[in-house]
N, C-alpha and C. Protein backbone atom coordinates (compact mmCIF):
# COMPACT_ATOMS: atom_id res chain seq x y z
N UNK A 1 -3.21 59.60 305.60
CA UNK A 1 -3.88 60.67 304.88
C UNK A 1 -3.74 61.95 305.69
N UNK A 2 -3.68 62.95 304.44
CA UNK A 2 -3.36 64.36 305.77
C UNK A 2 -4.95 64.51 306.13
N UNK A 3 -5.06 65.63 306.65
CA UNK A 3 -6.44 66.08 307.16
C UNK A 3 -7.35 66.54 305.79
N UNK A 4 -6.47 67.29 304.95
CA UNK A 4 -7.32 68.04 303.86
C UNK A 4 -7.83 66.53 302.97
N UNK A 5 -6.93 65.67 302.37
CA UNK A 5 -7.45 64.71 302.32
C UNK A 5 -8.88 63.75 302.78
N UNK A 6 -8.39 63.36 303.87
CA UNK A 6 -9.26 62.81 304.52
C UNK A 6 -10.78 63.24 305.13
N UNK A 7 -10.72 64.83 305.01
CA UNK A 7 -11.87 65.62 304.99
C UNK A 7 -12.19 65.81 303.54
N UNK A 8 -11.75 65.65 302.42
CA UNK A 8 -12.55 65.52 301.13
C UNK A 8 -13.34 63.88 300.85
N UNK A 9 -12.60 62.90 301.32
CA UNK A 9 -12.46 61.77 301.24
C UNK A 9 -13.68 61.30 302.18
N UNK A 10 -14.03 61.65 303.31
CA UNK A 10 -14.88 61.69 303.86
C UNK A 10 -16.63 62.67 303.64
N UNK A 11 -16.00 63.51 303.09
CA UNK A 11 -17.38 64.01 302.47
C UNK A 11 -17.97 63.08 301.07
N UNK A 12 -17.10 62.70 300.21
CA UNK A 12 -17.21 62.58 299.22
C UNK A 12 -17.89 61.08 299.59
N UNK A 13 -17.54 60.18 300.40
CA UNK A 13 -18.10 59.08 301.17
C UNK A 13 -19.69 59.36 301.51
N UNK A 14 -19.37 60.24 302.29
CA UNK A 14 -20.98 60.32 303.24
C UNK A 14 -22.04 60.98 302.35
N UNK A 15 -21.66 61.93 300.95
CA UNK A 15 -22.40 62.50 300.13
C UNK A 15 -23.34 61.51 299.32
N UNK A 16 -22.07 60.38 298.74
CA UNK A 16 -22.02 59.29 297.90
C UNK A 16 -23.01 58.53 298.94
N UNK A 17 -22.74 58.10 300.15
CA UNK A 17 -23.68 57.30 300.90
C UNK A 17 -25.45 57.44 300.91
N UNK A 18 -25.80 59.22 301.15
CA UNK A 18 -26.48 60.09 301.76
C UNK A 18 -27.96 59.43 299.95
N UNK A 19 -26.97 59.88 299.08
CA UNK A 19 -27.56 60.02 297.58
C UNK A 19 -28.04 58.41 297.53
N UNK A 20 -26.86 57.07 297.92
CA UNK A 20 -27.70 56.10 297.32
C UNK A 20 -28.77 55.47 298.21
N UNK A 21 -28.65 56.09 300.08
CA UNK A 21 -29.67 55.84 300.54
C UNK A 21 -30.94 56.15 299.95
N UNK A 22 -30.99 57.60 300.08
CA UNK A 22 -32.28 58.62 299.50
C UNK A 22 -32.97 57.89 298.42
N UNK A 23 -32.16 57.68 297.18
CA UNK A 23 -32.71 57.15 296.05
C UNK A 23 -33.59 55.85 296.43
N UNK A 24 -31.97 54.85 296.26
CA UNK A 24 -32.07 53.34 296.59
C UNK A 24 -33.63 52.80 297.07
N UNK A 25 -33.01 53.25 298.53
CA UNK A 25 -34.35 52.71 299.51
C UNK A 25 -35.43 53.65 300.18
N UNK A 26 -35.60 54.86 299.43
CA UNK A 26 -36.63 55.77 299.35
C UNK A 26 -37.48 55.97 298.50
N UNK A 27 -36.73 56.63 297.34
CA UNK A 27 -37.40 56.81 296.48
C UNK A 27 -38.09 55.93 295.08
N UNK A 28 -37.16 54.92 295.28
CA UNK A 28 -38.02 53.60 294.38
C UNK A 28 -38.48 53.16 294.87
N UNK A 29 -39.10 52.80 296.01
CA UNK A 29 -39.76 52.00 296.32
C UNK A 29 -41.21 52.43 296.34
N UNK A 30 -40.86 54.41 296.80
CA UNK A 30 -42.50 54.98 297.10
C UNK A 30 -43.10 55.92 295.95
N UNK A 31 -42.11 55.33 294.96
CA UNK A 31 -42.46 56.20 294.04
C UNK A 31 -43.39 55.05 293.38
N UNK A 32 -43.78 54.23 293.11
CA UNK A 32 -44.68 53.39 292.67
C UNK A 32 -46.51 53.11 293.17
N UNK A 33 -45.82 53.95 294.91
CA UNK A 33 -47.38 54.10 295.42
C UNK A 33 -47.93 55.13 295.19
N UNK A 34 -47.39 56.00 294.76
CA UNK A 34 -47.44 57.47 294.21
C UNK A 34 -49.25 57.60 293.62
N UNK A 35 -50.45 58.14 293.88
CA UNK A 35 -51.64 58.35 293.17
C UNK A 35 -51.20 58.17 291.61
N UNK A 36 -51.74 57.50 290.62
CA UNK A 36 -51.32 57.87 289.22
C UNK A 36 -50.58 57.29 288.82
N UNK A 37 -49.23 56.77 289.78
CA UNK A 37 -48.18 56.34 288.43
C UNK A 37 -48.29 54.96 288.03
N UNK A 38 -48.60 54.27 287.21
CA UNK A 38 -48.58 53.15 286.55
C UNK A 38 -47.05 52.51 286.58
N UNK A 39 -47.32 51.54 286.26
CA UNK A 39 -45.67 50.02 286.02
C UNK A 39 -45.09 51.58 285.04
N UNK A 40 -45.61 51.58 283.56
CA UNK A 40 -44.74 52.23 282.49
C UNK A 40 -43.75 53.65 282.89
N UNK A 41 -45.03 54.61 283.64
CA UNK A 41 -44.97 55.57 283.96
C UNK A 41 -43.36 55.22 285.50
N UNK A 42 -43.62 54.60 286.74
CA UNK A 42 -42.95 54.03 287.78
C UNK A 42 -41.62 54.02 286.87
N UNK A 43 -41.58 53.08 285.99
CA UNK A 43 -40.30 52.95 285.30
C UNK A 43 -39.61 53.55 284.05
N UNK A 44 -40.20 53.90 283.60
CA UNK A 44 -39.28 55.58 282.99
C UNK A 44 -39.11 56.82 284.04
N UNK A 45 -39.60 57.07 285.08
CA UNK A 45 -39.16 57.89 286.24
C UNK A 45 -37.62 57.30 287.19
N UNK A 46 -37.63 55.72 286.89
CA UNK A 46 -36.89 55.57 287.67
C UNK A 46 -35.43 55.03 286.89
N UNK A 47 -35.81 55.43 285.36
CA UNK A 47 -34.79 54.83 284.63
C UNK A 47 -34.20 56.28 284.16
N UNK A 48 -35.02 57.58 284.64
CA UNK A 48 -34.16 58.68 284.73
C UNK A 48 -33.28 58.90 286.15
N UNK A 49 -34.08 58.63 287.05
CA UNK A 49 -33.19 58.70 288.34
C UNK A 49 -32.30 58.38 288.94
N UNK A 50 -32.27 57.16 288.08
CA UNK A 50 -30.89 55.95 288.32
C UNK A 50 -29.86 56.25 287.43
N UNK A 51 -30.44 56.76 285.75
CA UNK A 51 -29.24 57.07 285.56
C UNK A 51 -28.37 58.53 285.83
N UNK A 52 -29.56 59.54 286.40
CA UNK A 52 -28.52 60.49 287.29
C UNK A 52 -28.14 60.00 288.30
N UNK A 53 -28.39 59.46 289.17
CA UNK A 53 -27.35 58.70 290.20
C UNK A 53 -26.41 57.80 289.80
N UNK A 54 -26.62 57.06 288.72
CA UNK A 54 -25.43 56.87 288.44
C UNK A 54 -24.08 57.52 288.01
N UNK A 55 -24.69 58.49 287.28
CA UNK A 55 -23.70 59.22 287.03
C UNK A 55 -23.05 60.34 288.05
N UNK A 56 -23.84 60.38 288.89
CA UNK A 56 -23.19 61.26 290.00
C UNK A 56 -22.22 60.08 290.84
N UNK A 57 -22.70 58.60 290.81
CA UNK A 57 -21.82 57.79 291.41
C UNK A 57 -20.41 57.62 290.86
N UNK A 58 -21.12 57.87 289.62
CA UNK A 58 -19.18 57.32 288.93
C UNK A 58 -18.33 58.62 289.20
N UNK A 59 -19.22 60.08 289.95
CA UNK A 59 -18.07 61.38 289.00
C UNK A 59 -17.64 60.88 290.94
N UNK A 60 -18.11 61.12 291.95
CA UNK A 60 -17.79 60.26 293.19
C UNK A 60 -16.63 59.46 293.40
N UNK A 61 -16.53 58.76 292.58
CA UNK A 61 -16.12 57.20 292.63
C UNK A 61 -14.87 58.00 292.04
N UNK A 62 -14.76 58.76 290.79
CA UNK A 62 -13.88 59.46 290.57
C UNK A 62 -13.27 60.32 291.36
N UNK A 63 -13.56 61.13 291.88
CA UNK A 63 -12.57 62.15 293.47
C UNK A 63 -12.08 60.76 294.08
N UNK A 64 -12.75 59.79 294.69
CA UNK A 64 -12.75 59.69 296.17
C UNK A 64 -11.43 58.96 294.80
N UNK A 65 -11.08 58.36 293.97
CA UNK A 65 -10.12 57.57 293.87
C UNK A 65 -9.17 58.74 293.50
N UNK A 66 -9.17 59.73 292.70
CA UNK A 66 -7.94 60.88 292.99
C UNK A 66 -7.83 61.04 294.44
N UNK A 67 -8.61 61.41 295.27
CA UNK A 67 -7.83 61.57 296.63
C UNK A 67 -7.26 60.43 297.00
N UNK A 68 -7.75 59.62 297.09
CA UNK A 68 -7.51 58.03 297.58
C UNK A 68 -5.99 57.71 296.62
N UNK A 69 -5.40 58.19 295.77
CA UNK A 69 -4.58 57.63 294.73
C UNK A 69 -2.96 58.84 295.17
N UNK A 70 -3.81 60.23 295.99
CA UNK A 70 -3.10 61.41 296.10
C UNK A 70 -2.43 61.42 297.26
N UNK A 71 -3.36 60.77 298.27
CA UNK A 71 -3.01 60.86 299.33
C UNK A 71 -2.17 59.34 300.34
N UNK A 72 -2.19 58.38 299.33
CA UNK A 72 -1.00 57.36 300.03
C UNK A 72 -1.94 56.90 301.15
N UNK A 73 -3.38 56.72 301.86
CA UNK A 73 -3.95 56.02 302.75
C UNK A 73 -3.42 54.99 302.71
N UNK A 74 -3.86 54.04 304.41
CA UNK A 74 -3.99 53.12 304.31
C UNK A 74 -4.27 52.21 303.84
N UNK A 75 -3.64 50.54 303.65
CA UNK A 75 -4.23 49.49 302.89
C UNK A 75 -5.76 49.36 303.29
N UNK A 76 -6.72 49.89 304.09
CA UNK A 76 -7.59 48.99 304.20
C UNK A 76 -8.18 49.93 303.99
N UNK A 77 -8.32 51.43 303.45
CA UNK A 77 -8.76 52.77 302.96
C UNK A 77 -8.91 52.44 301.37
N UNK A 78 -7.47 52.08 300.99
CA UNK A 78 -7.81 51.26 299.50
C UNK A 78 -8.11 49.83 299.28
N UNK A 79 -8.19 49.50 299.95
CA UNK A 79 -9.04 48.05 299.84
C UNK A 79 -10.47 48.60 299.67
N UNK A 80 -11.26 48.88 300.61
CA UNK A 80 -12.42 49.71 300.62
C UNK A 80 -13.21 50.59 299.46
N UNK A 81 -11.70 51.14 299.48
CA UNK A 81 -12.35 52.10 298.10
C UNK A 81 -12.72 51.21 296.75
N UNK A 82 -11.37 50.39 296.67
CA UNK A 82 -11.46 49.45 295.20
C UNK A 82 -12.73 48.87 295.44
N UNK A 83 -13.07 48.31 296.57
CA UNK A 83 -14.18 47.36 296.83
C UNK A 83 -15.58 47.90 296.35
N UNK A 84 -15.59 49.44 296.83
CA UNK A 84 -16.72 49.93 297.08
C UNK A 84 -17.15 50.87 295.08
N UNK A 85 -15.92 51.13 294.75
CA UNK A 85 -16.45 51.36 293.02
C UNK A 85 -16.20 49.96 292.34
N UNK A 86 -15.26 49.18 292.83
CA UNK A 86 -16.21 47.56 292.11
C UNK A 86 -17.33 47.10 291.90
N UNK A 87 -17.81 47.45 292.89
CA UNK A 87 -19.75 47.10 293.28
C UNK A 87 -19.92 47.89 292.28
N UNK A 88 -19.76 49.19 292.09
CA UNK A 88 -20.66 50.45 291.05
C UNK A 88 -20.33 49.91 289.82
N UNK A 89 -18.77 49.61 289.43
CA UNK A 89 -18.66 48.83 288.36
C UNK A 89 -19.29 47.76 287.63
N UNK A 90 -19.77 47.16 288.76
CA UNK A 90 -20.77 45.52 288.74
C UNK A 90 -22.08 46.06 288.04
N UNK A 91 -22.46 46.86 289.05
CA UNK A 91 -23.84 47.60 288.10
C UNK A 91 -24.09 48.30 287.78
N UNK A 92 -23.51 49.10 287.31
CA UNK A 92 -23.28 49.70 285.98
C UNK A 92 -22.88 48.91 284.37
N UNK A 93 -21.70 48.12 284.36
CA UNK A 93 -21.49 47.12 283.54
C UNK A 93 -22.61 45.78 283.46
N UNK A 94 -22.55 45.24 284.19
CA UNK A 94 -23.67 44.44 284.20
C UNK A 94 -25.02 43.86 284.71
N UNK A 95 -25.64 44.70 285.26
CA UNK A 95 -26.73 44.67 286.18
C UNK A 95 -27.79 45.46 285.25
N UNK A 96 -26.88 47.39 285.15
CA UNK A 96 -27.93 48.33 284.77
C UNK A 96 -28.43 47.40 283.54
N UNK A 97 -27.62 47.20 282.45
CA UNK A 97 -27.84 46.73 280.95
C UNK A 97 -29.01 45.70 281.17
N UNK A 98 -28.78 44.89 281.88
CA UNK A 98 -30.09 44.05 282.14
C UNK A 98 -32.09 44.10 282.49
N UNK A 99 -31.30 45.30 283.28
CA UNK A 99 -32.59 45.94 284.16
C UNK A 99 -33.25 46.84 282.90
N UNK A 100 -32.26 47.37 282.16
CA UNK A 100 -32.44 48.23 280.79
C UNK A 100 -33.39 47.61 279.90
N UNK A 101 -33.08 46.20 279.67
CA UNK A 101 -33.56 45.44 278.60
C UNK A 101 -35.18 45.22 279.08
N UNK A 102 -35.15 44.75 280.44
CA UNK A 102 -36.55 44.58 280.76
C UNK A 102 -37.37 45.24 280.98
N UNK A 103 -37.04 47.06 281.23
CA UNK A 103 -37.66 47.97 281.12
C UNK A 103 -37.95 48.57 279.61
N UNK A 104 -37.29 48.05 278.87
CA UNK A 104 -37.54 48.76 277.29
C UNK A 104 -38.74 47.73 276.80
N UNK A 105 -38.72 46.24 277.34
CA UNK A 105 -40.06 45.32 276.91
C UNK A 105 -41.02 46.34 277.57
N UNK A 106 -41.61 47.10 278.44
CA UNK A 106 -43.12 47.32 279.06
C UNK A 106 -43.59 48.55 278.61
N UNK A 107 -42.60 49.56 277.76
CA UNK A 107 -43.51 50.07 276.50
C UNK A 107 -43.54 50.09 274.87
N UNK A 108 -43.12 48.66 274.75
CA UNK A 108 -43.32 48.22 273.76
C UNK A 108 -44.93 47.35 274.07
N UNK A 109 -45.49 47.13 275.21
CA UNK A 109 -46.69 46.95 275.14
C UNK A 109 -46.47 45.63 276.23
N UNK A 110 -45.66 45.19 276.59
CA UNK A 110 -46.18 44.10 278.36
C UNK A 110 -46.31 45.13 279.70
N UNK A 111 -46.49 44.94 280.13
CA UNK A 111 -47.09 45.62 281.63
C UNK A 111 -45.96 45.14 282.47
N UNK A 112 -45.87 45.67 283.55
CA UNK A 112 -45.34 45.33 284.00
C UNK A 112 -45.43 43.82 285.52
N UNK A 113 -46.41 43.49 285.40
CA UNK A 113 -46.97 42.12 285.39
C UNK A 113 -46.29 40.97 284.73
N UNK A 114 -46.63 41.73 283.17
CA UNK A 114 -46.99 40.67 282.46
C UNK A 114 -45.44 39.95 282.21
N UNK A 115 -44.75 41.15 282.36
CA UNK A 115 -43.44 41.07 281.71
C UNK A 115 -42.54 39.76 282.76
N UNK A 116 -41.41 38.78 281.87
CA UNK A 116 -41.08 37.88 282.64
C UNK A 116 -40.14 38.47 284.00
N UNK A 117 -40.05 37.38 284.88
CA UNK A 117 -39.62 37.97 285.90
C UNK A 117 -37.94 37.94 286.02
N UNK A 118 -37.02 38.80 286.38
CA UNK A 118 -36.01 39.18 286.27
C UNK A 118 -35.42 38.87 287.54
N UNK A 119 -34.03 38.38 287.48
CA UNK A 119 -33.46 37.99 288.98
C UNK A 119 -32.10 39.52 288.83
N UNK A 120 -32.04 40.20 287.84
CA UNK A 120 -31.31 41.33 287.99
C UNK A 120 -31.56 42.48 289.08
N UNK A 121 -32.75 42.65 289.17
CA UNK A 121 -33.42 43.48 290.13
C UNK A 121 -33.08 43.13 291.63
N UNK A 122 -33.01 41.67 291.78
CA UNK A 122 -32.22 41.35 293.22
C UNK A 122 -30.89 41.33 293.07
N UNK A 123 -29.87 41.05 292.09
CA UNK A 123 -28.29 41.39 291.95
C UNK A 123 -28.44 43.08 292.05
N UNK A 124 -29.43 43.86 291.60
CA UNK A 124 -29.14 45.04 292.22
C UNK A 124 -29.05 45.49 293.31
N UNK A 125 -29.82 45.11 293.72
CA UNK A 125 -30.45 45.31 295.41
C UNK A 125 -29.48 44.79 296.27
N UNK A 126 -28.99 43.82 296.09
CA UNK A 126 -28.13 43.14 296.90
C UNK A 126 -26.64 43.98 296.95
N UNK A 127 -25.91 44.40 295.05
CA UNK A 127 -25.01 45.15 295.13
C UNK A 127 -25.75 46.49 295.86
N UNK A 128 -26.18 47.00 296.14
CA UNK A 128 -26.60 48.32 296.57
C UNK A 128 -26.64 48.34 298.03
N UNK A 129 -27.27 47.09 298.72
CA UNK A 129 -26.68 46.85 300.07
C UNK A 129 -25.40 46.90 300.52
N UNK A 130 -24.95 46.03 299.66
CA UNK A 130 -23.00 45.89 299.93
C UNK A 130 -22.64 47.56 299.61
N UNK A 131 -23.13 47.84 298.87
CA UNK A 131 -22.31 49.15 298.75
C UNK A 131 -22.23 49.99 300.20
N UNK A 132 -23.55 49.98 300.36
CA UNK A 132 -23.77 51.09 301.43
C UNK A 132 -23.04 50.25 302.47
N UNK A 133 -22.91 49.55 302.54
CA UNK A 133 -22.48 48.55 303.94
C UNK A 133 -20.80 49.12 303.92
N UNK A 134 -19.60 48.95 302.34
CA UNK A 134 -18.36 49.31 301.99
C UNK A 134 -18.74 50.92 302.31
N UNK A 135 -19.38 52.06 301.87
CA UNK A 135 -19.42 52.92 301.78
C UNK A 135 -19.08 53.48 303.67
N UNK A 136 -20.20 52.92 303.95
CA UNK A 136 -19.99 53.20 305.69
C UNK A 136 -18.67 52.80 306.09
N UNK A 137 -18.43 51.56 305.60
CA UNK A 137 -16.85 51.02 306.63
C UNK A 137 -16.23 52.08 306.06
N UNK A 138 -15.70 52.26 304.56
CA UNK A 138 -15.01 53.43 304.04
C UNK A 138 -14.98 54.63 304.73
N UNK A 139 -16.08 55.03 304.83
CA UNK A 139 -16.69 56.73 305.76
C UNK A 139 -15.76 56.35 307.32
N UNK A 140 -16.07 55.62 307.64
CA UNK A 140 -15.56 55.03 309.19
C UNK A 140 -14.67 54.93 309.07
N UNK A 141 -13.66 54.18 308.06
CA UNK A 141 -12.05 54.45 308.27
C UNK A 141 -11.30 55.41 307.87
N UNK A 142 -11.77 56.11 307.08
CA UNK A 142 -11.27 57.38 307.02
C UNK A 142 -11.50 58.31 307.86
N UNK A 143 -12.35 58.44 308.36
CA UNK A 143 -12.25 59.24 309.78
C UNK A 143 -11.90 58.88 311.09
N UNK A 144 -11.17 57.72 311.06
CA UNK A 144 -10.39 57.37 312.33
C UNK A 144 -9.12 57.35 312.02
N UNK A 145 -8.96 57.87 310.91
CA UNK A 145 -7.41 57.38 310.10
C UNK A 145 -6.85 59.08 310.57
């Protein structure tokens, strides 16, 4: 990768990283202890937030693969990359839709208690770890590259 490359490629990494920390493992979690916000309230806040982060993930996922596609990197730069919008692919295609469904039951009138319990919420969590985990190696090999 030339430099101009690899300095877009690297921002676009650590930006992408920076956003799903903040959200991810910040802001959902403390946005629920928040004075006031209820299960209903908690989750229509966070079913706007996710889907602007998502969508800032995919326009992301989009550069880093034009640069990544422009610039001829290394195999293990595109290994990385494929790896790391696979995961976004995963949940986005099949994770969000899930998490969707069980958030549209708790204002139709279950609580969020009441409502059955979902093993999507840990396939998220888990892709969202791996990500950040690909995201860093990504960030890291492109700047030694």
């Amino acid at each position: 990768m030339n430099t101009t490359g690899a300095t877009i490629a690297s921002a676009v990494v650590f930006v992408w990283l920076g956003m799903v920390l903040a959200i991810s493992f910040l802001e959902a979690p403390l946005k629920f202890r928040a004075p006031g916000v209820t299960v209903p309230i908690g989750l229509g806040i966070g079913r706007l937030v996710f889907r602007a982060l998502n969508l800032a993930e995919a326009v992301w996922a989009a550069v880093l693969i034009a640069v990544v596609a422009a610039e001829g990197p290394p195999t293990g730069v595109v290994v990385l990359t494929v790896c790391v919008v696979a995961l976004l692919a995963v949940q986005l295609g099949l994770v969000r839709p899930l998490l969707n469904r069980r958030s549209d039951r708790v204002p139709a009138g279950e609580t969020g208690e009441d409502a059955p319990r979902s093993r999507a919420h840990l396939y998220y969590v888990a892709l969202e770890i791996l990500k950040v985990v690909g995201l860093i190696a990504l960030g890291v090999s492109v700047l030694t590259r």
